[in-house]
N, C-alpha and C. Protein backbone atom coordinates (compact mmCIF):
# COMPACT_ATOMS: atom_id res chain seq x y z
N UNK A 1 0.84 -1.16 0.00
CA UNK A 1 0.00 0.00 0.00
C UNK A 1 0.90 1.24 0.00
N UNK A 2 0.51 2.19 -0.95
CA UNK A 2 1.27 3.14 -1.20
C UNK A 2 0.45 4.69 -0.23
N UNK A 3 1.45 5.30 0.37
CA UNK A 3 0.60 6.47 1.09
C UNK A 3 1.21 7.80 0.18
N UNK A 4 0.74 9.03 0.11
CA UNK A 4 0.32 9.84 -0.82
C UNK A 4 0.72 11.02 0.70
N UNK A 5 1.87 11.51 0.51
CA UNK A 5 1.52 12.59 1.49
C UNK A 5 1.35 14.22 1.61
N UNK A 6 0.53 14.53 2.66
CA UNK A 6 -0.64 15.39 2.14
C UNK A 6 -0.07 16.87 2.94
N UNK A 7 0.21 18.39 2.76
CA UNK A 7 0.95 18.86 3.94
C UNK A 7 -0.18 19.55 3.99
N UNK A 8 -0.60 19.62 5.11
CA UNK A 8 -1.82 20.88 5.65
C UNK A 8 -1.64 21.84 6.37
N UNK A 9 -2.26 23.11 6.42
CA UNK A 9 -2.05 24.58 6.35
C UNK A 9 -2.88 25.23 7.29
N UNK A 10 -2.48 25.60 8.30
CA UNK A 10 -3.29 26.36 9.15
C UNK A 10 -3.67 27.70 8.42
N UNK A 11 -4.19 28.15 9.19
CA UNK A 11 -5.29 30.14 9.04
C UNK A 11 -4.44 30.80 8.75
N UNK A 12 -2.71 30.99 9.13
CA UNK A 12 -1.85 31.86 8.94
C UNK A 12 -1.18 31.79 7.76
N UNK A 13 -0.87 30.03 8.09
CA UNK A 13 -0.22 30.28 6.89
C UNK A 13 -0.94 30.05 5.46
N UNK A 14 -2.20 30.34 5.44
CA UNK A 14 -2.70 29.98 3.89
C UNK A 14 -3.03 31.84 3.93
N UNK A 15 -3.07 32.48 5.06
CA UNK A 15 -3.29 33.99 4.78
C UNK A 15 -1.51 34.14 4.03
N UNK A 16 -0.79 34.22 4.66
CA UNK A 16 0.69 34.12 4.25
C UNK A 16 1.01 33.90 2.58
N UNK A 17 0.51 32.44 2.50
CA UNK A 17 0.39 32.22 0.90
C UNK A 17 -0.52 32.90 -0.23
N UNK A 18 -2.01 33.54 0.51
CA UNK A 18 -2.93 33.91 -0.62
C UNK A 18 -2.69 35.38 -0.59
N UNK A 19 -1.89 35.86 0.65
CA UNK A 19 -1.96 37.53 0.57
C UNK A 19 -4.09 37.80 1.14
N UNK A 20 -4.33 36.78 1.37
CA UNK A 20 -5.41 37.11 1.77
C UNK A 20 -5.58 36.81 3.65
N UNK A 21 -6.15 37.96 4.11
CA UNK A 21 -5.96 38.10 5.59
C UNK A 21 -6.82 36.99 6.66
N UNK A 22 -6.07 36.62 7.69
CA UNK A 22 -6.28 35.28 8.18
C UNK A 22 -7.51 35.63 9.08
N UNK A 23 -7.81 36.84 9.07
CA UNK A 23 -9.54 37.56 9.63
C UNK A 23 -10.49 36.73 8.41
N UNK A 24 -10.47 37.33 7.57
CA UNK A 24 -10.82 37.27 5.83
C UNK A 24 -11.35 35.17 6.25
N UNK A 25 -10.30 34.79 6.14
CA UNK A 25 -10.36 33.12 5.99
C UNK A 25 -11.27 32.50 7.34
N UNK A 26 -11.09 33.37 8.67
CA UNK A 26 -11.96 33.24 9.38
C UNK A 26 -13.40 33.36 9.71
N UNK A 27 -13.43 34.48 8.97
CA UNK A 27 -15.00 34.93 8.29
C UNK A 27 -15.54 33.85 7.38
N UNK A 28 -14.52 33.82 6.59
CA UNK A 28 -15.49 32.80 5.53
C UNK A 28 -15.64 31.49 5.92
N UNK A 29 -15.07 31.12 6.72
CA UNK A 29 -15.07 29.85 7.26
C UNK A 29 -16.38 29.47 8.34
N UNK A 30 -16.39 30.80 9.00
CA UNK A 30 -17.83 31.24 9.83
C UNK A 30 -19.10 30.89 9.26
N UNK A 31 -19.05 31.31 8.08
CA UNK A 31 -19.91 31.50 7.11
C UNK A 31 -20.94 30.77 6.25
N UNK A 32 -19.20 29.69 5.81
CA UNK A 32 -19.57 28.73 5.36
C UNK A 32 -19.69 29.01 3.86
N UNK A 33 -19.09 30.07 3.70
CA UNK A 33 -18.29 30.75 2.25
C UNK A 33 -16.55 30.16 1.63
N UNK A 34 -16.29 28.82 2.29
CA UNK A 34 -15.13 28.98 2.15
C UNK A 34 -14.31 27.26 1.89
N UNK A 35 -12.97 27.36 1.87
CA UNK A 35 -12.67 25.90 1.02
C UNK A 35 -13.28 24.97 2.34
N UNK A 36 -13.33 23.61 2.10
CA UNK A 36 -13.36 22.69 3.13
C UNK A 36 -11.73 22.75 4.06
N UNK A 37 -11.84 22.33 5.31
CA UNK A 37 -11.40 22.31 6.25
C UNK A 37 -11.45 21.08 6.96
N UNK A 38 -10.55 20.88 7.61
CA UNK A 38 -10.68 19.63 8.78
C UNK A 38 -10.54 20.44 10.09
N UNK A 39 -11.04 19.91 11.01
CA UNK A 39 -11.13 20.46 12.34
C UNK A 39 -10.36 19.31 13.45
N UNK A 40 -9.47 19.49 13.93
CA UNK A 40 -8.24 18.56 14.57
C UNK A 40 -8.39 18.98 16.19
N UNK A 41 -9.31 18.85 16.80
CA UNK A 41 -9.20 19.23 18.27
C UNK A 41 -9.69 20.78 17.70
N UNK A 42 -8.67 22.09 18.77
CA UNK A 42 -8.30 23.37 18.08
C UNK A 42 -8.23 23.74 16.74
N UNK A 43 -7.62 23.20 16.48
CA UNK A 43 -6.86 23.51 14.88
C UNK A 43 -7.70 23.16 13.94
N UNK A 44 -7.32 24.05 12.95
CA UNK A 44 -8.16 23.83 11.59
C UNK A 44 -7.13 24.34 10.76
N UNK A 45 -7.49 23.32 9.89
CA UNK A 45 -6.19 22.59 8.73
C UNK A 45 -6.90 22.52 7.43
N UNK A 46 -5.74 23.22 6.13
CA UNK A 46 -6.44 23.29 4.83
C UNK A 46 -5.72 22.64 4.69
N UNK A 47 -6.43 21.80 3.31
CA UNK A 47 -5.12 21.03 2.83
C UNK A 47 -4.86 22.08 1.59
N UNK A 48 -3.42 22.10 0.99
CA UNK A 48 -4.01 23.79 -0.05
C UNK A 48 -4.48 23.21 -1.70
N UNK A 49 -4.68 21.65 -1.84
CA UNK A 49 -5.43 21.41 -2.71
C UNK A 49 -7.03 21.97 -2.64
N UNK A 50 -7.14 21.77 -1.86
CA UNK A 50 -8.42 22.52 -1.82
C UNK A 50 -8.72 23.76 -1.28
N UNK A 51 -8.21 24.81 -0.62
CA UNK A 51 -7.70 25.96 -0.92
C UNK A 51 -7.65 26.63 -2.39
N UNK A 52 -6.85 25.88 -3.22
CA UNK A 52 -6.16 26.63 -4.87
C UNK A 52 -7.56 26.50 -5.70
N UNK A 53 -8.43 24.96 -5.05
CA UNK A 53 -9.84 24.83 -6.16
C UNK A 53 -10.68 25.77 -6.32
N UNK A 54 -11.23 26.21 -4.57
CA UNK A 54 -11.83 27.59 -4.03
C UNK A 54 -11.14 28.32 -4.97
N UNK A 55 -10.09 28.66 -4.72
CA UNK A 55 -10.03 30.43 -5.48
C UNK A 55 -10.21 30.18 -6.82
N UNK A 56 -9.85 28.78 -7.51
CA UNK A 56 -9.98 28.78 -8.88
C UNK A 56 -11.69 28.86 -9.15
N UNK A 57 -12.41 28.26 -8.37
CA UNK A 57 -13.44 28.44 -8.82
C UNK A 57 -14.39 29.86 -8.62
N UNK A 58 -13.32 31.07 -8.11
CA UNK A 58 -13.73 31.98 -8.29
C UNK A 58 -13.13 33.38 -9.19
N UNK A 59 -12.22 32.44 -9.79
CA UNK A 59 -11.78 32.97 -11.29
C UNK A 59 -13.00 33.75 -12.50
N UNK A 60 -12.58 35.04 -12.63
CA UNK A 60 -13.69 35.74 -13.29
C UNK A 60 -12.28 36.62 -14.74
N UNK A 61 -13.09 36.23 -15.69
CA UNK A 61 -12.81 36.87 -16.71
C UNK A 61 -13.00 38.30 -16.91
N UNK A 62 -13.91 39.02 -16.34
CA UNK A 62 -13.66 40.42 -16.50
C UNK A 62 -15.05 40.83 -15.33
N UNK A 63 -14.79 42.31 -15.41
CA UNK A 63 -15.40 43.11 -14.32
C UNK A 63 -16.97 42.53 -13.85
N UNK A 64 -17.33 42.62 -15.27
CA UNK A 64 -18.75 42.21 -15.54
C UNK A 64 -19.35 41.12 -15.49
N UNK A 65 -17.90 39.97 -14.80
CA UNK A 65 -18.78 38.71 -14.53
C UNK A 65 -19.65 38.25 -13.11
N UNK A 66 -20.61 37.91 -13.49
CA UNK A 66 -21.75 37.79 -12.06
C UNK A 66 -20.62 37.39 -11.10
N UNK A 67 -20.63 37.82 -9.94
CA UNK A 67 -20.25 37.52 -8.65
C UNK A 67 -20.11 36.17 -8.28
C-alpha cells in the first residue's frame, strides 16, 4: 500500500500564501463561504489542494462577470 503525502495549512499560513488576511479566511469559514477544512481538536487545517480549487473556482474573466 502506497501512502500519498498530504501537507496541511493552518489560518496563517494559507493567509501568508494567498496575501489574503487570516480575519478574511476566518470569516469565511464562519460563514460557510469557504474551502473545506478539517477540524483537529483546536486547529483547523487546509489542505491547499483545496484551498487553490476555491479560489480557482472563483476565477472571473472580466469586471462584468456575475459575482
Amino acid at each position: 500500500m502506497s501512502r500519498t503525502t498530504t501537507t496541511y495549512f493552518n489560518t496563517n499560513q494559507i493567509a501568508d500564501q494567498t496575501g489574503i488576511a487570516a480575519s478574511t479566511w476566518n470569516k469565511r469559514r464562519l460563514a460557510g463561504d469557504g474551502p473545506t477544512y478539517i477540524k483537529a481538536g483546536r486547529r483547523v487545517l487546509y489542505r491547499w489542494q483545496d484551498v487553490e480549487d476555491w479560489l480557482l473556482q472563483r476565477s472571473k474573466g472580466s469586471t462584468s462577470d456575475a459575482p
